[in-house]
PDB file of N, CA and C in Angstrom:
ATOM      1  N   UNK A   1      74.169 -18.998  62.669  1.00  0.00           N
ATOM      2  CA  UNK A   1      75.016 -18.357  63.639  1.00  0.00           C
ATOM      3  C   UNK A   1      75.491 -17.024  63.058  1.00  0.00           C
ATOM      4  N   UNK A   2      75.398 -16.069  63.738  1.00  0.00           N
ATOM      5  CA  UNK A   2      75.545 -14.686  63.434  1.00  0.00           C
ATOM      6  C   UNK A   2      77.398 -14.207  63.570  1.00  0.00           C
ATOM      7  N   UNK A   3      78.089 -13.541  62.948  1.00  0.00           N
ATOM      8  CA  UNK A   3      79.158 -13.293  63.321  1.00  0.00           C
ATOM      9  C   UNK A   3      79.227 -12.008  63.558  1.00  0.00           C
ATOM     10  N   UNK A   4      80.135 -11.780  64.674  1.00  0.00           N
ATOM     11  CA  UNK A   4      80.313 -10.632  65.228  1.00  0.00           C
ATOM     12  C   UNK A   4      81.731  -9.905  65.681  1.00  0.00           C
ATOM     13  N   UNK A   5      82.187  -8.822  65.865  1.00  0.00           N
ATOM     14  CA  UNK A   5      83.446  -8.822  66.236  1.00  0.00           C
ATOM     15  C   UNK A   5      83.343  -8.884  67.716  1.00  0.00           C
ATOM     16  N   UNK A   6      84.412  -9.311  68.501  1.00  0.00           N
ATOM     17  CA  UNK A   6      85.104  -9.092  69.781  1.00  0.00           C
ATOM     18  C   UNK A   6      84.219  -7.988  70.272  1.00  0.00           C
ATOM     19  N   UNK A   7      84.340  -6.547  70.028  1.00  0.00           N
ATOM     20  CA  UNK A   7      83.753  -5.240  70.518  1.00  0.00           C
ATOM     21  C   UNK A   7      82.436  -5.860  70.528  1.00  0.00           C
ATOM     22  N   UNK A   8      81.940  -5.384  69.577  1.00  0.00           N
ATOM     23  CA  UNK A   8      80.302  -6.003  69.713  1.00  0.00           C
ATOM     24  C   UNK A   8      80.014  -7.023  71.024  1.00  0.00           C
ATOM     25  N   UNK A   9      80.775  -8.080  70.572  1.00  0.00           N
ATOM     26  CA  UNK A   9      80.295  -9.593  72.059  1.00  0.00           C
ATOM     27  C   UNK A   9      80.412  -8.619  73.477  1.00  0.00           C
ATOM     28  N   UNK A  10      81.650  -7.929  73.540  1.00  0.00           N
ATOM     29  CA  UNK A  10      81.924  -7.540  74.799  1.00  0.00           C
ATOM     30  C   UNK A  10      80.343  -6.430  75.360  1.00  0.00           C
ATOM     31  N   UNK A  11      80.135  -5.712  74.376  1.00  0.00           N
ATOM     32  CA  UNK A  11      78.624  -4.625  74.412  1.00  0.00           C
ATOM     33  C   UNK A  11      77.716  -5.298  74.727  1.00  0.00           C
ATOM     34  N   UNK A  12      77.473  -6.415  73.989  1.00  0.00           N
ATOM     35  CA  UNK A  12      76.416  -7.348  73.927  1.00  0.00           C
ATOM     36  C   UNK A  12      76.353  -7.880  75.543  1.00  0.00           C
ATOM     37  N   UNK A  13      77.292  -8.500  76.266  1.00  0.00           N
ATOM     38  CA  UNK A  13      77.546  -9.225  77.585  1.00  0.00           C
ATOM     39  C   UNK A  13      77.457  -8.096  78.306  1.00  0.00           C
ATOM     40  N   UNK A  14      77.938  -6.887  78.012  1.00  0.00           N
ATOM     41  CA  UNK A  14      77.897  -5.513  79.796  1.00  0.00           C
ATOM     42  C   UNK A  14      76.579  -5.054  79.240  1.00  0.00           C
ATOM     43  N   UNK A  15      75.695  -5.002  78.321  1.00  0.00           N
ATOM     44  CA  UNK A  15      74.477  -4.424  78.400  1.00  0.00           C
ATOM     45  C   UNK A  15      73.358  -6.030  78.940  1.00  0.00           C
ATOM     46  N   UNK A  16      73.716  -6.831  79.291  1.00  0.00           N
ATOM     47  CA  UNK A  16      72.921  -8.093  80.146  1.00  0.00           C
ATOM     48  C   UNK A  16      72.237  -7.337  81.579  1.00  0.00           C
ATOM     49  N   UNK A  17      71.340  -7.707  82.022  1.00  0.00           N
ATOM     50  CA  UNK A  17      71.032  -7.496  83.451  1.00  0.00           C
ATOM     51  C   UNK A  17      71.995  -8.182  84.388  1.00  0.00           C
ATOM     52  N   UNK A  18      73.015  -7.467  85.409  1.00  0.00           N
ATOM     53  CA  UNK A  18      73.075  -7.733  86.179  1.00  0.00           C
ATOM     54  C   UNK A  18      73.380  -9.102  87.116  1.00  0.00           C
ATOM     55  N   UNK A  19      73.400  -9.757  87.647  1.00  0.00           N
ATOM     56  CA  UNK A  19      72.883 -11.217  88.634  1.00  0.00           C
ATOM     57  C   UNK A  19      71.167 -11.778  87.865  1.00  0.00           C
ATOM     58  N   UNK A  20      71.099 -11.645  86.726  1.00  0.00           N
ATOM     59  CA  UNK A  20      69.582 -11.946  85.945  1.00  0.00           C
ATOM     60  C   UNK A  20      69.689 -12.834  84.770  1.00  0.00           C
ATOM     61  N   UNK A  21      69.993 -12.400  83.369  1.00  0.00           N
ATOM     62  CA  UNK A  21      69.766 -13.100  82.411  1.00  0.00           C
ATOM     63  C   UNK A  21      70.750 -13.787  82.398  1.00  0.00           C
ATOM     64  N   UNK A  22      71.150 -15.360  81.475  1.00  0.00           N
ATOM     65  CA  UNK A  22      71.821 -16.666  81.619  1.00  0.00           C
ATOM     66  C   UNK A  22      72.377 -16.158  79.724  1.00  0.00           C
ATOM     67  N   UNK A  23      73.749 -16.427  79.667  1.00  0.00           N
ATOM     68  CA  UNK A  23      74.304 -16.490  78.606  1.00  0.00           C
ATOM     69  C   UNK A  23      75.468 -17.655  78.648  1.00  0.00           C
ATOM     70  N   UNK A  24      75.646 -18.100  77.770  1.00  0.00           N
ATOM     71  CA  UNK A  24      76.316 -18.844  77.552  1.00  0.00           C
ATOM     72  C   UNK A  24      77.763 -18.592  76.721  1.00  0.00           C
ATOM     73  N   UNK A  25      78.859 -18.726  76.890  1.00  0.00           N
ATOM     74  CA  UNK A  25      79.843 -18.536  76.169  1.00  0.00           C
ATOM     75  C   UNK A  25      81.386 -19.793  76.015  1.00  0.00           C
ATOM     76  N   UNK A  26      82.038 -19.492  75.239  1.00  0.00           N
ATOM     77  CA  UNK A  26      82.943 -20.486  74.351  1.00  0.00           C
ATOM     78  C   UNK A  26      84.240 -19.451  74.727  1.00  0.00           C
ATOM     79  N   UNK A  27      85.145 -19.744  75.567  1.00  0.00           N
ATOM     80  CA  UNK A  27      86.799 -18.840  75.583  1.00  0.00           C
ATOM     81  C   UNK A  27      88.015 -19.688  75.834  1.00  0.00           C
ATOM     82  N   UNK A  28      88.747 -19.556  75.101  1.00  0.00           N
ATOM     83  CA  UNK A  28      90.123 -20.476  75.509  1.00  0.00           C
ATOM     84  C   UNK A  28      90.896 -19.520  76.262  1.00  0.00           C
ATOM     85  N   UNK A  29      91.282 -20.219  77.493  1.00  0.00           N
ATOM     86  CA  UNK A  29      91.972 -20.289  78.389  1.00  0.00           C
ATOM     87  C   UNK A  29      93.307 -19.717  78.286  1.00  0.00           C
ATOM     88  N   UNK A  30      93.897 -19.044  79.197  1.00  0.00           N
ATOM     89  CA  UNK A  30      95.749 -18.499  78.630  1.00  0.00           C
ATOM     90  C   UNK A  30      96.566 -20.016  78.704  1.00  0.00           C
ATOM     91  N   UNK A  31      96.225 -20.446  78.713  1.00  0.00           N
ATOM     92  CA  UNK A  31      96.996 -21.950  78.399  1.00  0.00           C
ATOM     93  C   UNK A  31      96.803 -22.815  77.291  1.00  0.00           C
ATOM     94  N   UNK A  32      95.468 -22.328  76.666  1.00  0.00           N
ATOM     95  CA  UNK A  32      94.896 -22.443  75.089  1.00  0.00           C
ATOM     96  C   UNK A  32      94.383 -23.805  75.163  1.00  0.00           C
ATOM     97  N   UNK A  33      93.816 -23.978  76.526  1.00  0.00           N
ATOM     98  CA  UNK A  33      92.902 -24.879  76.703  1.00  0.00           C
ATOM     99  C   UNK A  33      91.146 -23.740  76.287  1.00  0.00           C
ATOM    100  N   UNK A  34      90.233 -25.040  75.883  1.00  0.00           N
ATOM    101  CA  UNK A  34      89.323 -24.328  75.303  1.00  0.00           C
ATOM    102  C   UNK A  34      87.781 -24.837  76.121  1.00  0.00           C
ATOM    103  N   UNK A  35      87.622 -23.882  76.916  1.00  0.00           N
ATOM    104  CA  UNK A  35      86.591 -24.083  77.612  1.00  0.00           C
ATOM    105  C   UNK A  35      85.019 -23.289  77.772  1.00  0.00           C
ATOM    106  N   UNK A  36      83.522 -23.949  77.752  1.00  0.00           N
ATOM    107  CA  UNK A  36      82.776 -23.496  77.995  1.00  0.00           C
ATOM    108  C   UNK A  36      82.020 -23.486  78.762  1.00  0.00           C
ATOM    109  N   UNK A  37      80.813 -22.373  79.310  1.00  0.00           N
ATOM    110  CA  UNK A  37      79.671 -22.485  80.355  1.00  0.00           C
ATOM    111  C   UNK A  37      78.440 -21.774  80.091  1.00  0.00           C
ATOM    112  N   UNK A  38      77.730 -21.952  81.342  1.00  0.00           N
ATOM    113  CA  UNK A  38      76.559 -20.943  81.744  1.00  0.00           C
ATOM    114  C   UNK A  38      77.069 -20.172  82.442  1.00  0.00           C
ATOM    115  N   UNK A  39      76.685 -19.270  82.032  1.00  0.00           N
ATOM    116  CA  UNK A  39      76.656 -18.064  83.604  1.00  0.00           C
ATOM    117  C   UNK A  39      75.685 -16.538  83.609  1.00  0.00           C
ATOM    118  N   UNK A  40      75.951 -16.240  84.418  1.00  0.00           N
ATOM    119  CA  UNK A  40      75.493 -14.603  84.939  1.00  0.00           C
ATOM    120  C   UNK A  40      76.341 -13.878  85.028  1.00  0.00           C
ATOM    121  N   UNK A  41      75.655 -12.868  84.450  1.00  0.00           N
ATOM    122  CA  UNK A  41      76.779 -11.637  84.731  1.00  0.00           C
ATOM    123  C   UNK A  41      76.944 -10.865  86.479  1.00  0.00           C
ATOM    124  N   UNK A  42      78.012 -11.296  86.511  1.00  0.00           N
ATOM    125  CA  UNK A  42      77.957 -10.550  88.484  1.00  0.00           C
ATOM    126  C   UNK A  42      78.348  -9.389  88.597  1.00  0.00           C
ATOM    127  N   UNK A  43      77.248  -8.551  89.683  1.00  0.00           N
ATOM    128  CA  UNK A  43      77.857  -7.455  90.045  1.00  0.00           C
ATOM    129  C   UNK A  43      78.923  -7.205  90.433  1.00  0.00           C
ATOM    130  N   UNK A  44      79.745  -8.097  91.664  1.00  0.00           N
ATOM    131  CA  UNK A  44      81.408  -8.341  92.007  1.00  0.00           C
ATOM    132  C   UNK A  44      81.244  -9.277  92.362  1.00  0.00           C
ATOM    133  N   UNK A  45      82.562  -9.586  92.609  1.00  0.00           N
ATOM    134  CA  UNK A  45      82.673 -10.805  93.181  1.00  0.00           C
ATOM    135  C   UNK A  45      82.889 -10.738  95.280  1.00  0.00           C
ATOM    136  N   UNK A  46      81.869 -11.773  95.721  1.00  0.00           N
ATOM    137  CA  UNK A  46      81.776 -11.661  96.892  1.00  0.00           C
ATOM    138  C   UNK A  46      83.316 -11.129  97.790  1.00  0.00           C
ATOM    139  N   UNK A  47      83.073 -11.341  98.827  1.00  0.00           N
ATOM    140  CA  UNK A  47      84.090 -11.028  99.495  1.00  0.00           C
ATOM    141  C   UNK A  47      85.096 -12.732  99.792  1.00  0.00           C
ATOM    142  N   UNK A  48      86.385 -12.247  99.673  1.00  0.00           N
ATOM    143  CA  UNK A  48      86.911 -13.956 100.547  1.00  0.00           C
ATOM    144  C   UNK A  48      86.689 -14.074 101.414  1.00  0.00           C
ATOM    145  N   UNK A  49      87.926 -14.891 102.137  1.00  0.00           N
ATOM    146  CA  UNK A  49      87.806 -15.324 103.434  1.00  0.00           C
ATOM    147  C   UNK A  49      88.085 -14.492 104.684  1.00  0.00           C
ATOM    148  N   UNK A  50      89.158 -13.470 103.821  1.00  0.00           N
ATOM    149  CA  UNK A  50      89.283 -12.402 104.539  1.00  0.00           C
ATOM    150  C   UNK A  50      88.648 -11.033 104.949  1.00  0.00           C
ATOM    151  N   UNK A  51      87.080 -11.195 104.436  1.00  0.00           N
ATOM    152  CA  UNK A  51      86.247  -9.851 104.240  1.00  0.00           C
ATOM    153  C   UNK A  51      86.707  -8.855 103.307  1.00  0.00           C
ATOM    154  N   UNK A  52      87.519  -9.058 102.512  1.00  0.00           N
ATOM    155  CA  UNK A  52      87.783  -8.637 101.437  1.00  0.00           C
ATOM    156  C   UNK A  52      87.698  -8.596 100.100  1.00  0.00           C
ATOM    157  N   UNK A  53      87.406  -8.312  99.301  1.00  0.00           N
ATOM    158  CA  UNK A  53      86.932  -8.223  97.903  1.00  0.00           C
ATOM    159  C   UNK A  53      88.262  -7.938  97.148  1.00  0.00           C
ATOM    160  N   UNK A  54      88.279  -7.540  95.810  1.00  0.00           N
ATOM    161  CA  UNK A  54      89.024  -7.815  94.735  1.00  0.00           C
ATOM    162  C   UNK A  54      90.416  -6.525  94.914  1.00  0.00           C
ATOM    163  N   UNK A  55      91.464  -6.655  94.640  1.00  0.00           N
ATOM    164  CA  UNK A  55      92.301  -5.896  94.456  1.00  0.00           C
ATOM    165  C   UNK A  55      92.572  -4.763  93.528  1.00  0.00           C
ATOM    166  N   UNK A  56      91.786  -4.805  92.435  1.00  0.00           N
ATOM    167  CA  UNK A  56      92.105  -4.444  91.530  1.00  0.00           C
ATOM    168  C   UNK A  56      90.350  -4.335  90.547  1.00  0.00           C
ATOM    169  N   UNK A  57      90.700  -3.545  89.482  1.00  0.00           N
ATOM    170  CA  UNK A  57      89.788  -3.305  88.341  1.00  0.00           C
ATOM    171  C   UNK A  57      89.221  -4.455  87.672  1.00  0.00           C
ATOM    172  N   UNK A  58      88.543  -5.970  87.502  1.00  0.00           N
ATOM    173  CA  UNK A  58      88.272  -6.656  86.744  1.00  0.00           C
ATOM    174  C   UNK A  58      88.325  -5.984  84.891  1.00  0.00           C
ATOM    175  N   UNK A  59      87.579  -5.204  85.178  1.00  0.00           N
ATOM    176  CA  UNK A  59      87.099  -4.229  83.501  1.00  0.00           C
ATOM    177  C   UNK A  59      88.447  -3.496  83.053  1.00  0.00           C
ATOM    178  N   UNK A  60      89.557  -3.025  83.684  1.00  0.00           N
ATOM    179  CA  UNK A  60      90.636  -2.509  83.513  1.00  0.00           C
ATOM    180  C   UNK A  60      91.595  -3.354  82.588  1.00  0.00           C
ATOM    181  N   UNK A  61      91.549  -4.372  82.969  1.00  0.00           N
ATOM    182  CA  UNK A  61      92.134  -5.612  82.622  1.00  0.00           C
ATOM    183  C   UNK A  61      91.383  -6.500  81.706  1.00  0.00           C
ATOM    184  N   UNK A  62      90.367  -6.215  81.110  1.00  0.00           N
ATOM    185  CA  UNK A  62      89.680  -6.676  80.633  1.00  0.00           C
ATOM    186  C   UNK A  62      89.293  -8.084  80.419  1.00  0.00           C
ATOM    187  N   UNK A  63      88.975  -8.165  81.827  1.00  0.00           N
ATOM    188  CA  UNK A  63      88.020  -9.592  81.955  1.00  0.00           C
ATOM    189  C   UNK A  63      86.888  -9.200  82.378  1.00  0.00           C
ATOM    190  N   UNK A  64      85.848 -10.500  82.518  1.00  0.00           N
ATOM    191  CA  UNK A  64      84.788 -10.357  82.674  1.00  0.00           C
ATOM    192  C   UNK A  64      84.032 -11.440  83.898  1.00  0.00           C
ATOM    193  N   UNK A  65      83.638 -10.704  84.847  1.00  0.00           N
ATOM    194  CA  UNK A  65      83.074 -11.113  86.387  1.00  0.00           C
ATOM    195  C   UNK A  65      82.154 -11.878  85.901  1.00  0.00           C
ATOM    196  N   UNK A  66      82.037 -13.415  86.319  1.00  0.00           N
ATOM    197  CA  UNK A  66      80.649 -14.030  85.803  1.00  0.00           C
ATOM    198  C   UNK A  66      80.499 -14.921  87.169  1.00  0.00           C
ATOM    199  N   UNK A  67      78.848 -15.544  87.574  1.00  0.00           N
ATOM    200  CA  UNK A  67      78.913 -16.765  87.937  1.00  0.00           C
ATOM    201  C   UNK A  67      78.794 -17.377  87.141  1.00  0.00           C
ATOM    202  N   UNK A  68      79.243 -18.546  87.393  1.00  0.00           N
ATOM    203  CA  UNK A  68      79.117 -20.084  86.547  1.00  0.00           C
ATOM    204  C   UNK A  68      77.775 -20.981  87.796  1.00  0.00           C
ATOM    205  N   UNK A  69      76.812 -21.366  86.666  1.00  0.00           N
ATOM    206  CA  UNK A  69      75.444 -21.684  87.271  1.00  0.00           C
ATOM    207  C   UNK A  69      75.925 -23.028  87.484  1.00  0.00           C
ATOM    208  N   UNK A  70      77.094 -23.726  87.282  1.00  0.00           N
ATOM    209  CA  UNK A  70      77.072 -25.121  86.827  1.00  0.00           C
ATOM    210  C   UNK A  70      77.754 -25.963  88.247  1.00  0.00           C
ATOM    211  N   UNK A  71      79.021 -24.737  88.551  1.00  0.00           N
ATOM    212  CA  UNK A  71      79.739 -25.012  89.421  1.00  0.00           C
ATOM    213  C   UNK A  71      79.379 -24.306  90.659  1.00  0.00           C
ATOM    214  N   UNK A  72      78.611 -23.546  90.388  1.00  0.00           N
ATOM    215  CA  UNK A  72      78.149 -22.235  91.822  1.00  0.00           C
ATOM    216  C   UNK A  72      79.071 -21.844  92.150  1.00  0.00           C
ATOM    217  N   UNK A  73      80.052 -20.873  91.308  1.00  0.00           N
ATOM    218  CA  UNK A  73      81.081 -19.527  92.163  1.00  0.00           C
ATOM    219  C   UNK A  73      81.570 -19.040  91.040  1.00  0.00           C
ATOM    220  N   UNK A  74      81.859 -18.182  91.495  1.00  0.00           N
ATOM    221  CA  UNK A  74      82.742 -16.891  90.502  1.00  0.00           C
ATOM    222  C   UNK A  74      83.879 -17.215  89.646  1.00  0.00           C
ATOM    223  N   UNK A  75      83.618 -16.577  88.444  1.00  0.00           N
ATOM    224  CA  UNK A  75      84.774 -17.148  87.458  1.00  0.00           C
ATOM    225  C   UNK A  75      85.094 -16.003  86.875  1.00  0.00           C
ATOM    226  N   UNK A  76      86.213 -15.477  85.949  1.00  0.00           N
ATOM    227  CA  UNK A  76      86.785 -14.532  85.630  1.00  0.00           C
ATOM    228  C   UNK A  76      87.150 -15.091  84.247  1.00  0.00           C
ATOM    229  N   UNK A  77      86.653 -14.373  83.076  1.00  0.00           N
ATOM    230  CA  UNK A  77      86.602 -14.717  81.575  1.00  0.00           C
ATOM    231  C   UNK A  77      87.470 -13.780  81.059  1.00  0.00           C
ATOM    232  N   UNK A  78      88.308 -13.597  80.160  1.00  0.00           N
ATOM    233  CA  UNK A  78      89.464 -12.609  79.347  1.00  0.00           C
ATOM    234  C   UNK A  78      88.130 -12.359  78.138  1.00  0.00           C
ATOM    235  N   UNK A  79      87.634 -11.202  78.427  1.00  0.00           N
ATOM    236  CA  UNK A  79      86.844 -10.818  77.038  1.00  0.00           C
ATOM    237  C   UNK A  79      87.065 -11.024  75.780  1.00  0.00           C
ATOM    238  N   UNK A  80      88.563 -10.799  75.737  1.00  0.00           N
ATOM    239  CA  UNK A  80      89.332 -11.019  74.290  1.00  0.00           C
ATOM    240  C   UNK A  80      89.321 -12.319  73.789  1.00  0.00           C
ATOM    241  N   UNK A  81      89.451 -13.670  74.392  1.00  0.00           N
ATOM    242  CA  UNK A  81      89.435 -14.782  74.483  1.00  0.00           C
ATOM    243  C   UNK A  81      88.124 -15.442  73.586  1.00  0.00           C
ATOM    244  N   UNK A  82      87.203 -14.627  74.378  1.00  0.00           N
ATOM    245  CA  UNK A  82      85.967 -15.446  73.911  1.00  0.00           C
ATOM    246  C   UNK A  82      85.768 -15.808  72.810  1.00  0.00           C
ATOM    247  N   UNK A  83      84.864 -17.186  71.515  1.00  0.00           N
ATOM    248  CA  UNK A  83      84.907 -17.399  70.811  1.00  0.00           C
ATOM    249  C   UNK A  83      83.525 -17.524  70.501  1.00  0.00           C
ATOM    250  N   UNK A  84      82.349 -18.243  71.022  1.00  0.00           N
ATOM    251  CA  UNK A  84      81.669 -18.245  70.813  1.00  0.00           C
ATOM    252  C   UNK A  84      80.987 -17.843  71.556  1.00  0.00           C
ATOM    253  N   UNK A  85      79.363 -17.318  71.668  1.00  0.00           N
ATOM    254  CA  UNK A  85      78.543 -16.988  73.063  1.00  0.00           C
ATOM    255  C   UNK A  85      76.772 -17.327  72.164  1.00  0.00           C
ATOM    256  N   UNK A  86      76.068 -17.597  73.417  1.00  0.00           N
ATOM    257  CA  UNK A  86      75.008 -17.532  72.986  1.00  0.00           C
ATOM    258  C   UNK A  86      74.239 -16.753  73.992  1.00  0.00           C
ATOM    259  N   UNK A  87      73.281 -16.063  73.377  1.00  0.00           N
ATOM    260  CA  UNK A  87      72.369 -14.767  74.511  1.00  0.00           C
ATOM    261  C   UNK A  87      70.762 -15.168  73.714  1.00  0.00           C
ATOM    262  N   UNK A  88      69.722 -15.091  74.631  1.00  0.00           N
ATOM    263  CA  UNK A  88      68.555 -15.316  74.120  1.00  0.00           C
ATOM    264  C   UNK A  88      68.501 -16.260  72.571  1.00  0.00           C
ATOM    265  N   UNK A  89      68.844 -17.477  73.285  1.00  0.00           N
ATOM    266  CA  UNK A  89      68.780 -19.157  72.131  1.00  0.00           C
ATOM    267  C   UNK A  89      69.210 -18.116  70.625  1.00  0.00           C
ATOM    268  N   UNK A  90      70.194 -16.859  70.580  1.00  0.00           N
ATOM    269  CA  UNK A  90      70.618 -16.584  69.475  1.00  0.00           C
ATOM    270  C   UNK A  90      72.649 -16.405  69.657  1.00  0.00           C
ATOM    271  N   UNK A  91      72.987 -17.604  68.436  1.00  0.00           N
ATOM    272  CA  UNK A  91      74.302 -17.905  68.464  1.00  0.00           C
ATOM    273  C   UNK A  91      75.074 -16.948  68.083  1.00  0.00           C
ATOM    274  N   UNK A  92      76.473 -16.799  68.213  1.00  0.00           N
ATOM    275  CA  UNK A  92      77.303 -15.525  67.873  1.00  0.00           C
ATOM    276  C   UNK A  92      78.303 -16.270  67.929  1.00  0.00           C
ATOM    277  N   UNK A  93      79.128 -16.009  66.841  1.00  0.00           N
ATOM    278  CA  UNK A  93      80.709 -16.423  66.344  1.00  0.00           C
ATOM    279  C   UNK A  93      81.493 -15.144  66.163  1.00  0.00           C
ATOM    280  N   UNK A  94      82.291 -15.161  67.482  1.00  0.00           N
ATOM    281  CA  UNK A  94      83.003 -14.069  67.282  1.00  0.00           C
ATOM    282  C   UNK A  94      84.719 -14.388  66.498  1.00  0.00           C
ATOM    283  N   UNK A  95      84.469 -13.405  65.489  1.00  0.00           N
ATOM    284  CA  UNK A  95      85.814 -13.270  64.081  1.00  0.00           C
ATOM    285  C   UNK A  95      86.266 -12.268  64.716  1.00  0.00           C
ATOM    286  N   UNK A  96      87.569 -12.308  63.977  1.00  0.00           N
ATOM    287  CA  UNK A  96      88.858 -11.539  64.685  1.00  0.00           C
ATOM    288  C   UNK A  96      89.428 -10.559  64.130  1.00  0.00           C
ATOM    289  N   UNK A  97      89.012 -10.953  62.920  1.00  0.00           N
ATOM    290  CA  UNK A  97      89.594  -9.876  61.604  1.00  0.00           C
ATOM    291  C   UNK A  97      88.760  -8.980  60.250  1.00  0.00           C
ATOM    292  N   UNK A  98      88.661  -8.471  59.480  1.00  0.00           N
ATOM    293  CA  UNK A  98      88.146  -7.344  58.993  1.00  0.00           C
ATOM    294  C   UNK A  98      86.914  -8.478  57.803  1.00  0.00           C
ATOM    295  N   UNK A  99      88.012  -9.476  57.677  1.00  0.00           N
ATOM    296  CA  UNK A  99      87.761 -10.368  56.644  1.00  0.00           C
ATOM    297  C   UNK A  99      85.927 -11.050  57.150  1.00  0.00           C
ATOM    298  N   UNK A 100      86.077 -11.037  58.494  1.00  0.00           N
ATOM    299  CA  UNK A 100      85.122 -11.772  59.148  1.00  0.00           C
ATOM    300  C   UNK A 100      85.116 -13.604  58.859  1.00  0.00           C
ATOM    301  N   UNK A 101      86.828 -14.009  59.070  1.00  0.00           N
ATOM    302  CA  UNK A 101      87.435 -14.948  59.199  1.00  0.00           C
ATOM    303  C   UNK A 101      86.735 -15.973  60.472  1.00  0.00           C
ATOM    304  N   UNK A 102      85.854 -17.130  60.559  1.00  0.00           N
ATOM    305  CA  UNK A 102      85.848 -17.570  62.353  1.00  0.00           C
ATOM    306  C   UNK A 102      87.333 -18.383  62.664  1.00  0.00           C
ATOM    307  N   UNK A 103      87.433 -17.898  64.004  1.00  0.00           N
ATOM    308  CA  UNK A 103      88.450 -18.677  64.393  1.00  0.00           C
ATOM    309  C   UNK A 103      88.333 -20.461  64.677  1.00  0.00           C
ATOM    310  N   UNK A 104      89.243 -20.898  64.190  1.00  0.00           N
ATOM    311  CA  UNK A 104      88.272 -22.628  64.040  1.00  0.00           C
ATOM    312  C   UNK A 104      87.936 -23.085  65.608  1.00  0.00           C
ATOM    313  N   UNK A 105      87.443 -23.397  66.021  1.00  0.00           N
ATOM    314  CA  UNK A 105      87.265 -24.351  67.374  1.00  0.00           C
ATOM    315  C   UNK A 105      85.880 -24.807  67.268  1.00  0.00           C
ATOM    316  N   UNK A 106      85.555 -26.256  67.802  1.00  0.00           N
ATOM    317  CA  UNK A 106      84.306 -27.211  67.986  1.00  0.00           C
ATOM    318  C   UNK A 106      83.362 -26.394  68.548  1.00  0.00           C
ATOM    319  N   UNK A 107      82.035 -26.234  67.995  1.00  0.00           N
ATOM    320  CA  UNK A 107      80.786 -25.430  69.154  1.00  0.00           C
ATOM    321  C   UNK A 107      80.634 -26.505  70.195  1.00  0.00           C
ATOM    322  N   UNK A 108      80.058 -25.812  71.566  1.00  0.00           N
ATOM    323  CA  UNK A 108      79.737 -26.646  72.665  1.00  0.00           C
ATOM    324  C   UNK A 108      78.100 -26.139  72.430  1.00  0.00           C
ATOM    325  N   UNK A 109      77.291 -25.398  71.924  1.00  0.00           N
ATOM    326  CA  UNK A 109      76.178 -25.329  71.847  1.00  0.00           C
ATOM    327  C   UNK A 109      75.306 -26.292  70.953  1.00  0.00           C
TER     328      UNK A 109
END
């Protein structure tokens, strides 16, 4: 498993194709529940119920627009969060600090 910083993962995930290639990633939750999936990277997120789309900047705020292949719909990831990811069957442990410390949590891969 390769370690990487935060910056890097985030480069790594916005240079993906589009609604195309399948990555996998590891992010705990703002409640510090620790959760993982499949997904795609989405162009936006559809419209609701109201023919309306998003309020605001996703990337401003720095999260990240994904589908989830598992559940079929749109999910919203905190970039910063993320812990682990995998892109083309190659693993990435994203460290937090200069030291290249991993942050402890169980792999789901």
């Amino acid at each position: 498993m390769k370690r990487i910083s935060p910056g890097h993962a985030a480069l790594m995930i916005s240079q993906l194709p589009r609604n195309g290639q399948l990555f996998s990633c590891k992010w705990i939750k703002k409640n510090g529940e620790v959760r993982f999936g499949t997904f795609r990277l989405a162009e936006t997120m559809s419209k609701d119920k109201t023919g309306e789309g998003l309020k605001f900047d996703p990337t401003k705020k720095g999260l990240l627009v994904v589908y989830d292949t598992r559940k079929k719909a749109y999910r919203m990831i905190t970039v910063s969060t993320i812990v682990e990811m995998k892109i083309d069957r190659e693993e990435y442990l994203i460290v937090r600090d200069s030291t290249l410390q991993p942050i402890p949590a169980e792999s789901p891969f």
